[in-house]
Protein backbone atom coordinates (compact mmCIF):
# COMPACT_ATOMS: atom_id res chain seq x y z
CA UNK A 1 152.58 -81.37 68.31
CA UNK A 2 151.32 -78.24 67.27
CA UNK A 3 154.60 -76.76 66.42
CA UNK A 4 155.49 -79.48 64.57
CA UNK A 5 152.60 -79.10 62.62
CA UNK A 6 153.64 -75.57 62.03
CA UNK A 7 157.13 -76.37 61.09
CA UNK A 8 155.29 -78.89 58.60
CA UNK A 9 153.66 -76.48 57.09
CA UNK A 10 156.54 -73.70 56.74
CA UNK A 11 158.87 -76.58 55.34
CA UNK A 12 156.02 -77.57 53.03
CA UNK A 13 154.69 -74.19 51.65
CA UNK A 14 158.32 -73.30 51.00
CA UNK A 15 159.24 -76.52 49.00
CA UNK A 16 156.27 -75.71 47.24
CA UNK A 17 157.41 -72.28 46.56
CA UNK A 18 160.93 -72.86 45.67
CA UNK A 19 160.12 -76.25 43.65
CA UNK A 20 157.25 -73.89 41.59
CA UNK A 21 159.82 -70.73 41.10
CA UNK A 22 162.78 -72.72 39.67
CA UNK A 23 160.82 -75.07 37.82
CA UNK A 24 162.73 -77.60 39.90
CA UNK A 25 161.95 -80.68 38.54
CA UNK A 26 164.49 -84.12 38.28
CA UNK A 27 162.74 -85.36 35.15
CA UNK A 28 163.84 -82.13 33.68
CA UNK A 29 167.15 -81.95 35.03
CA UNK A 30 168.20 -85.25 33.65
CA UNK A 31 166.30 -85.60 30.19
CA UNK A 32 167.14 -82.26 29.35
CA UNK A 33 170.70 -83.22 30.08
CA UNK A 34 170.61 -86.25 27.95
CA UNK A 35 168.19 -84.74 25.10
CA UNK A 36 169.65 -81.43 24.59
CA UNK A 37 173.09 -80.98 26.98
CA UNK A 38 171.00 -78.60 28.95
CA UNK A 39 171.81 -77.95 32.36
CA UNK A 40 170.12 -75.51 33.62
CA UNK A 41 168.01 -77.37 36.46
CA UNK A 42 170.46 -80.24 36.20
CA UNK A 43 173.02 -77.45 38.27
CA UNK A 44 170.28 -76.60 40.54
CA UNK A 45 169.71 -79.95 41.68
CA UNK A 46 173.10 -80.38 41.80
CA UNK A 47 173.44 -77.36 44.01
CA UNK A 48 171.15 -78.37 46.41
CA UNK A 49 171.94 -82.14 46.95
CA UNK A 50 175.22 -80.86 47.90
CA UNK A 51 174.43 -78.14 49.86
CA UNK A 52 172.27 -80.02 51.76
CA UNK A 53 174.79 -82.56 52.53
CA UNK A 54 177.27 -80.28 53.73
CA UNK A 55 174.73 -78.90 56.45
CA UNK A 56 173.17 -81.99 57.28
CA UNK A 57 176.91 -83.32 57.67
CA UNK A 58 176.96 -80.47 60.18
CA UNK A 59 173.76 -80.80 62.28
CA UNK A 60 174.09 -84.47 62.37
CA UNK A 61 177.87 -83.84 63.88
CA UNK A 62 176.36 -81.31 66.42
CA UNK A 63 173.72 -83.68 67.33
CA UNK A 64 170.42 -81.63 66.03
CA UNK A 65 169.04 -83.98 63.59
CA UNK A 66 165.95 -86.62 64.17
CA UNK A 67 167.18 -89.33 62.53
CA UNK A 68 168.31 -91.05 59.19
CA UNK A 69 166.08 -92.94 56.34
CA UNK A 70 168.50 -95.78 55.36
CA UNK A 71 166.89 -98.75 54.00
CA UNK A 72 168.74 -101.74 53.12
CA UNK A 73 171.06 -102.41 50.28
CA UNK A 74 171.07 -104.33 47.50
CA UNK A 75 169.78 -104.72 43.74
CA UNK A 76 166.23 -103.75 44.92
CA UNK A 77 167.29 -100.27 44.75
CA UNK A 78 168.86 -100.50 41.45
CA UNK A 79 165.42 -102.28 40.24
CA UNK A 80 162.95 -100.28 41.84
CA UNK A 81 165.19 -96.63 40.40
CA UNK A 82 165.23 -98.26 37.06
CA UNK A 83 160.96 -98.75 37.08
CA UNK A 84 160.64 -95.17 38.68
CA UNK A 85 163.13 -93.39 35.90
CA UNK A 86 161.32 -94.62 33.73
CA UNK A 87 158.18 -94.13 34.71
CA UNK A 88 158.67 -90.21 35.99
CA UNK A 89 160.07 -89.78 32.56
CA UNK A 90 157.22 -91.16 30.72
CA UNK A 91 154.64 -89.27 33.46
CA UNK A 92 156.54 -85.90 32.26
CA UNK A 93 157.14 -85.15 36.26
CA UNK A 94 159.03 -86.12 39.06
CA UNK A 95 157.67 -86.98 42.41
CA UNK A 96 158.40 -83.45 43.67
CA UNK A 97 157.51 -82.04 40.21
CA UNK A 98 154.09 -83.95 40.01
CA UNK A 99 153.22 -82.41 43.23
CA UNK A 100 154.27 -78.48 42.17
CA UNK A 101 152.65 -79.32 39.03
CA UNK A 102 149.51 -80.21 40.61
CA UNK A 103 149.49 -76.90 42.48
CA UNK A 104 149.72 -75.25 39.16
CA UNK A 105 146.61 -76.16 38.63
CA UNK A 106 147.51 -79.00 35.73
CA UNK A 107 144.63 -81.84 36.28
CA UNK A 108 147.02 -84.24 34.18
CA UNK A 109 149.48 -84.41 37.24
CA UNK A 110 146.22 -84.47 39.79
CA UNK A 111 145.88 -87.81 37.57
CA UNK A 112 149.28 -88.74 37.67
CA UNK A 113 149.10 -88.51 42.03
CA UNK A 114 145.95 -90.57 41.59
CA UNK A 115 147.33 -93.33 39.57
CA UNK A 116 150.51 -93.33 41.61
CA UNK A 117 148.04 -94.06 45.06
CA UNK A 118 146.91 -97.36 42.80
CA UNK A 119 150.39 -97.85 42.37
CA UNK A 120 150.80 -97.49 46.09
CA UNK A 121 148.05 -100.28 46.95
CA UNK A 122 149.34 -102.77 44.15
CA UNK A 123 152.38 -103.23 45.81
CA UNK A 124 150.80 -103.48 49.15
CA UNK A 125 148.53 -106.15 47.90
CA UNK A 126 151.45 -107.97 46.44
CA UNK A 127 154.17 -106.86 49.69
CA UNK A 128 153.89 -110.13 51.25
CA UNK A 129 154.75 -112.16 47.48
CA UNK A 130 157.49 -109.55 47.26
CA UNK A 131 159.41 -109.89 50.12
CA UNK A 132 160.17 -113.28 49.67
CA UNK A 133 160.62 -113.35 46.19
CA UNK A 134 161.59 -110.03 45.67
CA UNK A 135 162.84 -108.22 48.26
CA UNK A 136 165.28 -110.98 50.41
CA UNK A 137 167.10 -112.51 47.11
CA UNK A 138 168.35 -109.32 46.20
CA UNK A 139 168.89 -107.20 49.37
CA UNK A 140 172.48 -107.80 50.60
CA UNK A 141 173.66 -105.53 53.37
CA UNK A 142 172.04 -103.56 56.41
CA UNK A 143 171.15 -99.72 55.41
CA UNK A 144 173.84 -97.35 56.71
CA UNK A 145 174.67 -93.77 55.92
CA UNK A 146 178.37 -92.57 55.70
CA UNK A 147 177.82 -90.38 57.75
CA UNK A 148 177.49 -92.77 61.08
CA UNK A 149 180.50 -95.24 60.25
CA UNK A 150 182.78 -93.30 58.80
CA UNK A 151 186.16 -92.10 60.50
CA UNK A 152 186.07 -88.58 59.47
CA UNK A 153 183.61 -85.64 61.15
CA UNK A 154 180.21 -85.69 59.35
CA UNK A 155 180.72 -82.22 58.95
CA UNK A 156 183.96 -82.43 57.28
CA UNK A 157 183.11 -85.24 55.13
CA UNK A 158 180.38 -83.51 53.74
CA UNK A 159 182.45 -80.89 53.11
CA UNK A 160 184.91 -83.28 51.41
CA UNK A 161 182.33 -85.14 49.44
CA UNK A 162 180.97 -81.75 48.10
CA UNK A 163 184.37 -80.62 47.08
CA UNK A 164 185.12 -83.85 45.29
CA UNK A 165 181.56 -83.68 43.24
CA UNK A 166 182.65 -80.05 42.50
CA UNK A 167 185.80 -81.24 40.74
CA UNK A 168 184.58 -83.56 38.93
CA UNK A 169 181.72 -81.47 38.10
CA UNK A 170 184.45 -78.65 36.94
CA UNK A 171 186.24 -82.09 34.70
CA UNK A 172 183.65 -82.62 32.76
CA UNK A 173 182.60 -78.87 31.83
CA UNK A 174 186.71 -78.12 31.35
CA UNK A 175 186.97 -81.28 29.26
CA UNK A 176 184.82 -79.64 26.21
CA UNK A 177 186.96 -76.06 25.91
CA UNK A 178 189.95 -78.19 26.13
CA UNK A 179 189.34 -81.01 24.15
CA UNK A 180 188.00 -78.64 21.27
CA UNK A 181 191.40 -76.62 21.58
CA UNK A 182 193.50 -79.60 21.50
CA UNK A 183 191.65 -80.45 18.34
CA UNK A 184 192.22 -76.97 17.18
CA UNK A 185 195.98 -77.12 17.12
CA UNK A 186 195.51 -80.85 15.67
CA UNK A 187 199.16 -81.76 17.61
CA UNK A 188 199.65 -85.18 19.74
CA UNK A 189 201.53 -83.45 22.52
CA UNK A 190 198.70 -80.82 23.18
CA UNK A 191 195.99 -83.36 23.78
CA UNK A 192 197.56 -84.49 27.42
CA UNK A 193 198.04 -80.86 28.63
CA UNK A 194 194.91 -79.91 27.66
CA UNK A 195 193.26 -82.76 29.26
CA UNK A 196 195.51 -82.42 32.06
CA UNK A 197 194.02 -78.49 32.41
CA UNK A 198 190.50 -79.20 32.20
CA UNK A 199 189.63 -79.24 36.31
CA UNK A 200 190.98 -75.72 36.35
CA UNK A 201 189.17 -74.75 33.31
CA UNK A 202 185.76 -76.23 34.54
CA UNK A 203 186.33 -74.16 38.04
CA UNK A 204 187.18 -71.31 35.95
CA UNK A 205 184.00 -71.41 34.28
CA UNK A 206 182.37 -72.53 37.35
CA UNK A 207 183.47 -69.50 39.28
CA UNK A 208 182.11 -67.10 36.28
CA UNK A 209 178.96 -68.49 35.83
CA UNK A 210 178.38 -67.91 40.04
CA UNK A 211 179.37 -64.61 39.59
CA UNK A 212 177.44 -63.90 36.66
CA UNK A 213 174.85 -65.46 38.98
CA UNK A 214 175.05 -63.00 42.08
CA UNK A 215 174.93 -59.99 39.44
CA UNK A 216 171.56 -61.41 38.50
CA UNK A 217 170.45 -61.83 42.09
CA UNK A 218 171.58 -58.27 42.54
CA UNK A 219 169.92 -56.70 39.48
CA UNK A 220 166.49 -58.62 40.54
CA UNK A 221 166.94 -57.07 43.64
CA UNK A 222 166.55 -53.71 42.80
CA UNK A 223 163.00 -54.57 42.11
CA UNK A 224 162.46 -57.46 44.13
CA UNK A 225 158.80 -57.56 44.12
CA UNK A 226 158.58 -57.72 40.08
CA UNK A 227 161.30 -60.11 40.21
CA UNK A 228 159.44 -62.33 42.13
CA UNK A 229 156.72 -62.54 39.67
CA UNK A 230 159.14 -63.78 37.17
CA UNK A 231 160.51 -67.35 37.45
CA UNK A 232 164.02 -68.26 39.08
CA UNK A 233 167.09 -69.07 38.82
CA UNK A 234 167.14 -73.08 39.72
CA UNK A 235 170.30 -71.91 41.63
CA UNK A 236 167.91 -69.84 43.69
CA UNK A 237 165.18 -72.32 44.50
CA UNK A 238 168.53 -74.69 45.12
CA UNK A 239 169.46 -71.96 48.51
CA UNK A 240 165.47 -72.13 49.16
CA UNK A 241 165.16 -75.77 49.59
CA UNK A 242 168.47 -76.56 51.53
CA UNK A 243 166.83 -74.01 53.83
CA UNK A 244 163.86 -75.68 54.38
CA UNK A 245 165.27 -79.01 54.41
CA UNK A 246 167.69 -78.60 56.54
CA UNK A 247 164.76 -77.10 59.42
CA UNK A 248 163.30 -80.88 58.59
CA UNK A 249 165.92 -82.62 59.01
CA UNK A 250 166.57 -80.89 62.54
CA UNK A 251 162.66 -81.27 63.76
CA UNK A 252 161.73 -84.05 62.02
CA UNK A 253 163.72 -86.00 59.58
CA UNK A 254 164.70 -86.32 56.14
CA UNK A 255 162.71 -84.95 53.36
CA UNK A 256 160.69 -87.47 51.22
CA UNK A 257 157.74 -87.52 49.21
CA UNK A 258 156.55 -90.95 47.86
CA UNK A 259 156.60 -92.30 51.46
CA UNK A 260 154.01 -90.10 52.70
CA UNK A 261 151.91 -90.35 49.24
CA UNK A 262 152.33 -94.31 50.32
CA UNK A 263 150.23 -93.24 53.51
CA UNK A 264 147.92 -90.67 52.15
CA UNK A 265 147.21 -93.46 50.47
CA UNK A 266 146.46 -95.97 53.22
CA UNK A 267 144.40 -93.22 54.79
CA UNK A 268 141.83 -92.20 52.46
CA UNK A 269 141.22 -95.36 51.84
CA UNK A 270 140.31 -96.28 55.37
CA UNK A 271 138.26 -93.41 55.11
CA UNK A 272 135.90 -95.47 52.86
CA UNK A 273 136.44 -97.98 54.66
CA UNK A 274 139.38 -100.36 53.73
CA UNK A 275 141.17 -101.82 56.96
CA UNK A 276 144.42 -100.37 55.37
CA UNK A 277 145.47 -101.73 58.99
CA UNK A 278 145.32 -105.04 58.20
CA UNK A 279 147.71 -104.92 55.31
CA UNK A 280 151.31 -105.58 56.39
CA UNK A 281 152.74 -102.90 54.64
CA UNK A 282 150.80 -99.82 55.76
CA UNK A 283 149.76 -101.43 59.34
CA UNK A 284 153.05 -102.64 60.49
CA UNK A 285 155.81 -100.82 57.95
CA UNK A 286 154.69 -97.53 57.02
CA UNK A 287 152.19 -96.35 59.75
CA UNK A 288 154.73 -98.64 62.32
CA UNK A 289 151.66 -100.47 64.06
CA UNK A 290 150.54 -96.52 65.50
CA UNK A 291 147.55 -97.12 63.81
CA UNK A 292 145.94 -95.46 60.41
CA UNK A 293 146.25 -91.90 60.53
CA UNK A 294 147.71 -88.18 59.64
CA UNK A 295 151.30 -88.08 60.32
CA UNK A 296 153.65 -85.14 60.08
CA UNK A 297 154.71 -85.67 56.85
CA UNK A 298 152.14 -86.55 55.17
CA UNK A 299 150.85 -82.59 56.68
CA UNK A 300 154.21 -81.67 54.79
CA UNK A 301 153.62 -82.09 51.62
CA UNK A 302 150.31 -81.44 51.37
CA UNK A 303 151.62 -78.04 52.14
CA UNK A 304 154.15 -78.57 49.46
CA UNK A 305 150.80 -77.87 46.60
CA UNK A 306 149.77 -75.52 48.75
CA UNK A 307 153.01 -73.24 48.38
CA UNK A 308 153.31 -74.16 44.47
CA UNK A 309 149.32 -73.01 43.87
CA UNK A 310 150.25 -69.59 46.20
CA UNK A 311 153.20 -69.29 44.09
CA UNK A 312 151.38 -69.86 40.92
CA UNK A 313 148.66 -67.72 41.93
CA UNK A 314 151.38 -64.94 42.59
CA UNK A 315 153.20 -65.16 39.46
CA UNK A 316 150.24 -65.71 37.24
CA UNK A 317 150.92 -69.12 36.22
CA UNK A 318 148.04 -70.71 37.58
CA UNK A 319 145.32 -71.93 35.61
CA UNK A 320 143.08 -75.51 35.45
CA UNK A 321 144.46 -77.26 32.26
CA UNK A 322 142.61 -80.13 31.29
CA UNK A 323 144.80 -82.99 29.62
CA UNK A 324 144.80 -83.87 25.93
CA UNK A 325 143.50 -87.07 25.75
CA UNK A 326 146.75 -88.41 23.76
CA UNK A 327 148.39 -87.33 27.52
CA UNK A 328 146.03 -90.00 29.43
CA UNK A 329 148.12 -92.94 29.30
CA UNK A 330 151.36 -90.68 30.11
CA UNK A 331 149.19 -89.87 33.46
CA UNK A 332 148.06 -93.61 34.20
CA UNK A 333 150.72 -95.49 32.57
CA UNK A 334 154.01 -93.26 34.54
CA UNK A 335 152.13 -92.57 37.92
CA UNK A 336 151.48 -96.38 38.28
CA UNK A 337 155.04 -97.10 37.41
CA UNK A 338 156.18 -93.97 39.31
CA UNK A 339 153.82 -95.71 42.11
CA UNK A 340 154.93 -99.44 42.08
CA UNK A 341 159.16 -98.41 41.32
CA UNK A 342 159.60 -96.26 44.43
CA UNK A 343 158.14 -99.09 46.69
CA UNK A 344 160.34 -101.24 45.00
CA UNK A 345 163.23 -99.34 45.26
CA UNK A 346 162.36 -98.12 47.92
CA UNK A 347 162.12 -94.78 47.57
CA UNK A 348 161.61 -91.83 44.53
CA UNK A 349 163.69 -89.35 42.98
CA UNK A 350 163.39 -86.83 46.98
CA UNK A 351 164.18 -89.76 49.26
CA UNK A 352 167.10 -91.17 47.07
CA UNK A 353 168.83 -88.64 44.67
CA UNK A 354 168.05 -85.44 46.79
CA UNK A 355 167.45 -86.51 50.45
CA UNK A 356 169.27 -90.20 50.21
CA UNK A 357 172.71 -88.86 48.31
CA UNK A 358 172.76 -85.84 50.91
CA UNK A 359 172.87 -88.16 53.42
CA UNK A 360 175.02 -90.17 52.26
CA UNK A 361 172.84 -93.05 52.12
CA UNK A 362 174.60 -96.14 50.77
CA UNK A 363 171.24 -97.32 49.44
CA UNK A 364 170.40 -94.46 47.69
CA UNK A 365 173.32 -94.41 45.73
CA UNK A 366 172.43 -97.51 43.92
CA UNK A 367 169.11 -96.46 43.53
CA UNK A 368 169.96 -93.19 42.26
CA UNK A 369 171.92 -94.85 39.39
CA UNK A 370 168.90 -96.89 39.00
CA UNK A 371 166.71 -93.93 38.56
CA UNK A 372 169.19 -92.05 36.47
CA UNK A 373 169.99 -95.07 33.84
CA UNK A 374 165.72 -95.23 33.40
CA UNK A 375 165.47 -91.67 32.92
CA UNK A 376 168.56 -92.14 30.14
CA UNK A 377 167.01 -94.93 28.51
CA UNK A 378 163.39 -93.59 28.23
CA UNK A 379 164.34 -90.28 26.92
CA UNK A 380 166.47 -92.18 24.22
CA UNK A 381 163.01 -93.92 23.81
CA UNK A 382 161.49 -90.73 23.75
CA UNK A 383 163.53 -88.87 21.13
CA UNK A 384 164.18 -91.64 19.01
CA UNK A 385 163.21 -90.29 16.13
CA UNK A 386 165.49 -87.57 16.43
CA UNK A 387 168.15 -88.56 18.39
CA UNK A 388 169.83 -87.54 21.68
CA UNK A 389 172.79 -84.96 22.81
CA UNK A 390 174.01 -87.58 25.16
């Protein structure tokens, strides 16, 4: 137990760390995207959810891994992803980015957490209601990861899987250069070529911008301790996290965050004394009938604002910020939504996008479109006044 507890809080300071140096937050890497056609974090994510699958692919294949988070299937997650994207949006932070944020020092996202735990306890008022009128009309199919059922090696299909999302990836960033050429010469028969050349355009771009990366790495390495100060590459934090989440996923299990806020919940408030017990949800689903307590994760990422307030602390960037008051109902209004979508989902931006997609979760893949589509339609809500990139 007490190494575990150890490896909790390595995996969790680190997250912390990384998350805090790259600025790695999903809000930012998809309404960015949309707003402005920046993709800066939107690579880093991208980065890591695939690196992570390749070497999850691989432990799970060799055996050291402590088991899947697969939920079952069905509109639920498409629902739930939809309430959460929206909601994260609105909040101005992620699930992962609340928590860095938090460590920052910003009391706005301390409120956001907070309003999230009432989020938390709604739905485990209402979890009984829900799972008769919510939960079994639209759930279709038994939770499964690709991994387990398909034919092909885990650690080959990861592989596969990752080299697939890098050619499409390479597609769409060809498809601009090319397009605009094709335009250029304004002649019918250059449009197909063109198209037909944009995969090799986007890797060619690809590979430039990696190397232009490791240049960087090796410039801030010549003074690695200033360069620390300074914030990373998302690429960077990207390397960081698959690190730590792939010692996780071999001592523990996957990597998720709104679960274990879902029992810090429970806990503190049994600690004034609510029988959190003696609500199905927490007694018999999330706590799994062990009784109320601290578990593993829930040590995790509690580390997690740990790191991100040593990081801060390190860099300079933290400092107690009090909210404007026109940011209150961003706080209250997201983290309950933020709260109430990943239990409907189930699960947040971490256990679906990140954690779920890496592990090829067929759940998670609905729900990540449901989180993406409320992230796209609230930052069209956001900057209607002005209008979107995308």
């Amino acid at each position: 137990m007490i190494s575990t507890i150890v490896v909790a809080a390595v995996v969790g300071i680190g997250l912390g760390v990384f998350l805090q140096k790259g600025r790695f937050c999903f809000v930012n890497a998809f309404r960015d995207f949309f707003a402005y056609k920046d993709s800066r974090v939107t690579k880093g994510v991208l980065a890591a959810t695939l690196l992570t699958m390749v070497f999850w692919g691989i432990a799970y294949q060799l055996g050291y891994y402590q088991g899947f988070w697969t939920p079952r299937w069905g509109l639920t997650g498409l629902v739930g992803g939809f309430i959460f994207g929206v909601g994260m949006t609105y909040a101005g932070g992620c699930a992962s980015g609340t928590l860095y944020r938090a460590g920052e020092g910003y009391l706005q996202f301390w409120l956001t957490l907070l309003f999230m735990g009432v989020g938390y306890a709604g739905f485990t008022v209402a979890f009984p209601t829900l799972q008769t009128t919510y939960f079994e009309p639209l759930t279709f199919g038994e939770g499964v990861s690709l991994f387990a059922i398909s034919p092909v090696p885990a650690g080959l299909l990861g592989v596969l899987v990752a080299v697939g999302a890098l050619l499409v990836y390479a597609t769409l960033i060809g498809r601009t250069e090319t397009r605009a050429d094709a335009e250029e010469r304004s002649t019918a028969a250059s449009v197909r070529p063109a198209a037909m050349l944009a995969p090799l355009v986007g890797l060619q771009q690809f590979a430039r911008g990696t190397a232009d990366y490791f240049k960087g790495v090796a410039e801030a390495a010549r003074n690695p301790l200033e360069a620390s100060k300074q914030p990373w590459d998302p690429r960077s934090a990207a390397l960081g996290i698959t690190a730590v989440a792939v010692l996780w996923f071999t001592q523990v299990s996957i990597v998720g965050v709104t679960g274990p806020e879902a029992r810090w919940t429970g806990y503190l408030l049994s600690q004034v004394g609510v029988d959190a017990g003696s609500f199905e949800y927490w007694g018999s689903i999330l706590f799994q009938g062990q009784g109320v307590g601290v578990t593993v994760d829930m040590v995790m990422i509690a580390f997690v604002i740990v790191g991100a307030a040593l990081a801060a602390l390190w860099s300079g960037d933290f400092s107690l910020r009090v909210p404007k008051r026109r940011r209150l109902p961003n706080a209250v209004v997201g983290g309950l939504m933020m709260g109430a979508g990943s239990r409907l989902a189930p699960g947040c931006n971490i256990g679906n996008i990140y954690s779920g997609i890496a592990e090829l979760s067929v759940h998670s893949f609905i729900a990540a479109a449901g989180i993406v589509a409320g992230v796209y339609v609230m930052t069209h809500w956001i900057y209607r006044e002005v209008g979107c990139a995308i």
